[in-house]
Protein backbone atom coordinates (compact mmCIF):
# COMPACT_ATOMS: atom_id res chain seq x y z
CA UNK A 1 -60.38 -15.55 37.71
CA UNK A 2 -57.12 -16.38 39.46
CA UNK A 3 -53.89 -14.36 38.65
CA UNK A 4 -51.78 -16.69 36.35
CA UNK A 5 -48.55 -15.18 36.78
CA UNK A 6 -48.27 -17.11 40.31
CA UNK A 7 -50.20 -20.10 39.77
CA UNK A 8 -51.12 -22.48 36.23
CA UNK A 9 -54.13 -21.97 34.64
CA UNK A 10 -57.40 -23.76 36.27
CA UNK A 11 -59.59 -25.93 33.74
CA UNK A 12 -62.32 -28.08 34.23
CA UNK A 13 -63.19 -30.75 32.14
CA UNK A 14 -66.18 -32.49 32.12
CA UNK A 15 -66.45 -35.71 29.99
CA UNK A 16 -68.08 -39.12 30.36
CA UNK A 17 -65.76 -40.97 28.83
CA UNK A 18 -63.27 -42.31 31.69
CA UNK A 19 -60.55 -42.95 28.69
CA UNK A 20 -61.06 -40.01 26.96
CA UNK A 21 -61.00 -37.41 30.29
CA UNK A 22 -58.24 -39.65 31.32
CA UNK A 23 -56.13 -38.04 28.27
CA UNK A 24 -57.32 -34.81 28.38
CA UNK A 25 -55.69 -35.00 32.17
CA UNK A 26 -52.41 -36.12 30.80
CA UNK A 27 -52.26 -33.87 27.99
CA UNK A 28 -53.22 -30.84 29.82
CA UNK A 29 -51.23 -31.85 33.42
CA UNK A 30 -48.08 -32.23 30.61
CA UNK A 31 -47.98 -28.59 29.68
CA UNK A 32 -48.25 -27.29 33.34
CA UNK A 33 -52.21 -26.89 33.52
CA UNK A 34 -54.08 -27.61 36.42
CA UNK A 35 -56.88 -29.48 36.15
CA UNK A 36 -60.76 -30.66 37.56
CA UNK A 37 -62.14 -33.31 36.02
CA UNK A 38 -65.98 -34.38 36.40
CA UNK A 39 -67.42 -37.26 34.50
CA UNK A 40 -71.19 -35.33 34.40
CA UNK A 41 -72.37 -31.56 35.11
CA UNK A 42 -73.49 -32.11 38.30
CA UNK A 43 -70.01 -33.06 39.89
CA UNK A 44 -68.61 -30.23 37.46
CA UNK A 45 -71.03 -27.54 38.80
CA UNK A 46 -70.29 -28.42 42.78
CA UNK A 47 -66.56 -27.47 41.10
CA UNK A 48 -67.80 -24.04 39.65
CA UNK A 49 -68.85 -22.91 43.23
CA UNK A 50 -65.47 -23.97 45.24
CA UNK A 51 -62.72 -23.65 42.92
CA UNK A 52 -61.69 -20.50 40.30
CA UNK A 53 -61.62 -21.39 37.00
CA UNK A 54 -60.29 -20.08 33.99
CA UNK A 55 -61.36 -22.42 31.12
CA UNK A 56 -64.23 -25.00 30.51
CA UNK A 57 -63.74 -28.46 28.50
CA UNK A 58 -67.03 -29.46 28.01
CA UNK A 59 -67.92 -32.51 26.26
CA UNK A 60 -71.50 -32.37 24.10
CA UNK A 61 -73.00 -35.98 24.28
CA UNK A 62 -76.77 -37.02 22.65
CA UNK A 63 -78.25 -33.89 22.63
CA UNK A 64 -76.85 -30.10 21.50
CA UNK A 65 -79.70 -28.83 23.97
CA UNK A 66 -78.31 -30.88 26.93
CA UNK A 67 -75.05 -29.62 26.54
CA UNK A 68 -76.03 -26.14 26.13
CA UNK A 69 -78.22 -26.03 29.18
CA UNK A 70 -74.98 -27.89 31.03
CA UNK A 71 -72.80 -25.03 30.12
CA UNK A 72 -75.38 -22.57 30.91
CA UNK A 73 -75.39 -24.49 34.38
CA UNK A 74 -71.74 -24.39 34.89
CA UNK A 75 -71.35 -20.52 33.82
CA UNK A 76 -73.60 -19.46 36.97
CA UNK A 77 -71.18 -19.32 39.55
CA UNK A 78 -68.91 -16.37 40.78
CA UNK A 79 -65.47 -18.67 39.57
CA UNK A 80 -67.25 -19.07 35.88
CA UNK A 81 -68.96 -15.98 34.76
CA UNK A 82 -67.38 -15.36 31.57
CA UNK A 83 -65.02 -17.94 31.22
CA UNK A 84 -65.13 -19.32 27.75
CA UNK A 85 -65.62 -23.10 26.85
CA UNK A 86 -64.47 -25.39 24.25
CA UNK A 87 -66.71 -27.89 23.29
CA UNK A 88 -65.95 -31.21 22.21
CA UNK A 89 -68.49 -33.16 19.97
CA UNK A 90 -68.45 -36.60 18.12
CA UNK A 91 -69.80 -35.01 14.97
CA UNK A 92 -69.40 -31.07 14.92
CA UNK A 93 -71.23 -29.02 13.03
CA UNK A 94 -71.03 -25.81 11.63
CA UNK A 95 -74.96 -25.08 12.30
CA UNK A 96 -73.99 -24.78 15.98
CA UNK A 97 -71.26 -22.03 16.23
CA UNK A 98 -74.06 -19.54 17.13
CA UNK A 99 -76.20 -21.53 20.05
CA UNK A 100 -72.43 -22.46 21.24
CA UNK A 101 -70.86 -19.03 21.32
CA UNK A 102 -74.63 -17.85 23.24
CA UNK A 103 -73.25 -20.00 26.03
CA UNK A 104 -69.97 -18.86 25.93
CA UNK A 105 -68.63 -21.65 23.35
CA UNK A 106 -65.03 -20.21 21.88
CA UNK A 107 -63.80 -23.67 19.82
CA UNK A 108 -65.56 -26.93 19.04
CA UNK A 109 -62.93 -29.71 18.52
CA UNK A 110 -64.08 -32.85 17.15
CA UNK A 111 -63.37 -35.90 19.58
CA UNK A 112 -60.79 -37.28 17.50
CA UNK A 113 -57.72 -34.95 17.38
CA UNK A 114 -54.27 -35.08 17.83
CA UNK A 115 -53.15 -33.59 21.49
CA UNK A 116 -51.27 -30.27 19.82
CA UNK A 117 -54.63 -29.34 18.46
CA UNK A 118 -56.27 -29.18 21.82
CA UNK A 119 -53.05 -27.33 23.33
CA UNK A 120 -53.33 -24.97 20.25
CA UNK A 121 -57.13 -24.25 21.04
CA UNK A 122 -56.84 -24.12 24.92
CA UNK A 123 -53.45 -21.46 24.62
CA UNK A 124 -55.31 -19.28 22.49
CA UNK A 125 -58.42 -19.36 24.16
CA UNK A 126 -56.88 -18.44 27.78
CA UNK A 127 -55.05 -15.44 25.65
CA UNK A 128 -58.41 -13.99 24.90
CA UNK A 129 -58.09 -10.05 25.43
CA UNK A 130 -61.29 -10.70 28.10
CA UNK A 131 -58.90 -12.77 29.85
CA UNK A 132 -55.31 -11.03 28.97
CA UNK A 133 -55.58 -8.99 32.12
CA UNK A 134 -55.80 -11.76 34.52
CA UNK A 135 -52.27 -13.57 32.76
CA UNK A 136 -50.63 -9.89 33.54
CA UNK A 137 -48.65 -8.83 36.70
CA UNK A 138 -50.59 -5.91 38.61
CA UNK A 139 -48.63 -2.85 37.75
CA UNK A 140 -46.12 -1.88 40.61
CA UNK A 141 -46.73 1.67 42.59
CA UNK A 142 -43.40 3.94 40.76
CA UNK A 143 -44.41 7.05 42.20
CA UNK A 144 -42.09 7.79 44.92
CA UNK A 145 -40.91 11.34 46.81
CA UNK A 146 -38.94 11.94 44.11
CA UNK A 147 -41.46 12.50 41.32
CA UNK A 148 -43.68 15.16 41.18
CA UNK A 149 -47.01 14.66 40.34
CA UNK A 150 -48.85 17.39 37.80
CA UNK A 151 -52.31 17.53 38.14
């Protein structure tokens, strides 16, 4: 996971729609995000293995399994172990909050939202305490040869 204090967030986002990842690029580049965006899993997993990421978008389409295994997929790599994901889905429902948060699922959003909704749900995910440390600055040596150090 990259440091954020020197450089935006990273966040893929994989969704078929052309229109709809379209927006999700405007409304995330807007706020200062950075952004990947893959139309399927297979262009988003050649992503996982070149770039670090902090957060996954990931749309569910037809099947609940599909996306599941997808997310599985894209968690694999060095740049996504542990990084949560918010799902998107046509028609949520509350029967999948526990195969979602098995594959790392933190939010599902329905597809129809306003943008302030998505903002809300990708500021508080990337606050997580699992990912706190990484939005931190290192602390700085203070131990110089004027302190004395009890052991």
């Amino acid at each position: 996971m990259e440091n954020q204090v020197t450089k935006p967030p990273m966040i893929l986002v994989v969704e078929p729609d052309p229109i709809m990842l379209t927006g999700f690029a405007a409304i995330l580049d807007m706020q200062g995000y950075r952004c990947f965006l893959a139309r399927d899993a297979n262009v988003a997993e050649k992503a996982t293995v070149e770039f670090p990421l902090d957060l996954i978008i990931l749309s569910i389409g037809e099947s609940l399994d599909q996306a599941m295994s997808d997310a599985r997929a894209l968690r694999m790599s060095q740049f996504t172990e542990g990084i949560p994901i918010i799902f998107i889905a046509s028609y949520p429902n509350v029967d999948w909050i526990g195969p979602l948060n098995s594959v790392g699922g933190v939010y599902c959003l329905p597809r129809t939202f306003e943008p302030q909704i998505l903002l809300d749900a990708v500021n508080k995910t990337l606050w997580m305490p699992h990912l706190a440390t990484a939005r931190v600055a290192p602390p700085k040596a203070h131990l110089s040869n004027a302190w004395v150090r009890l052991n």
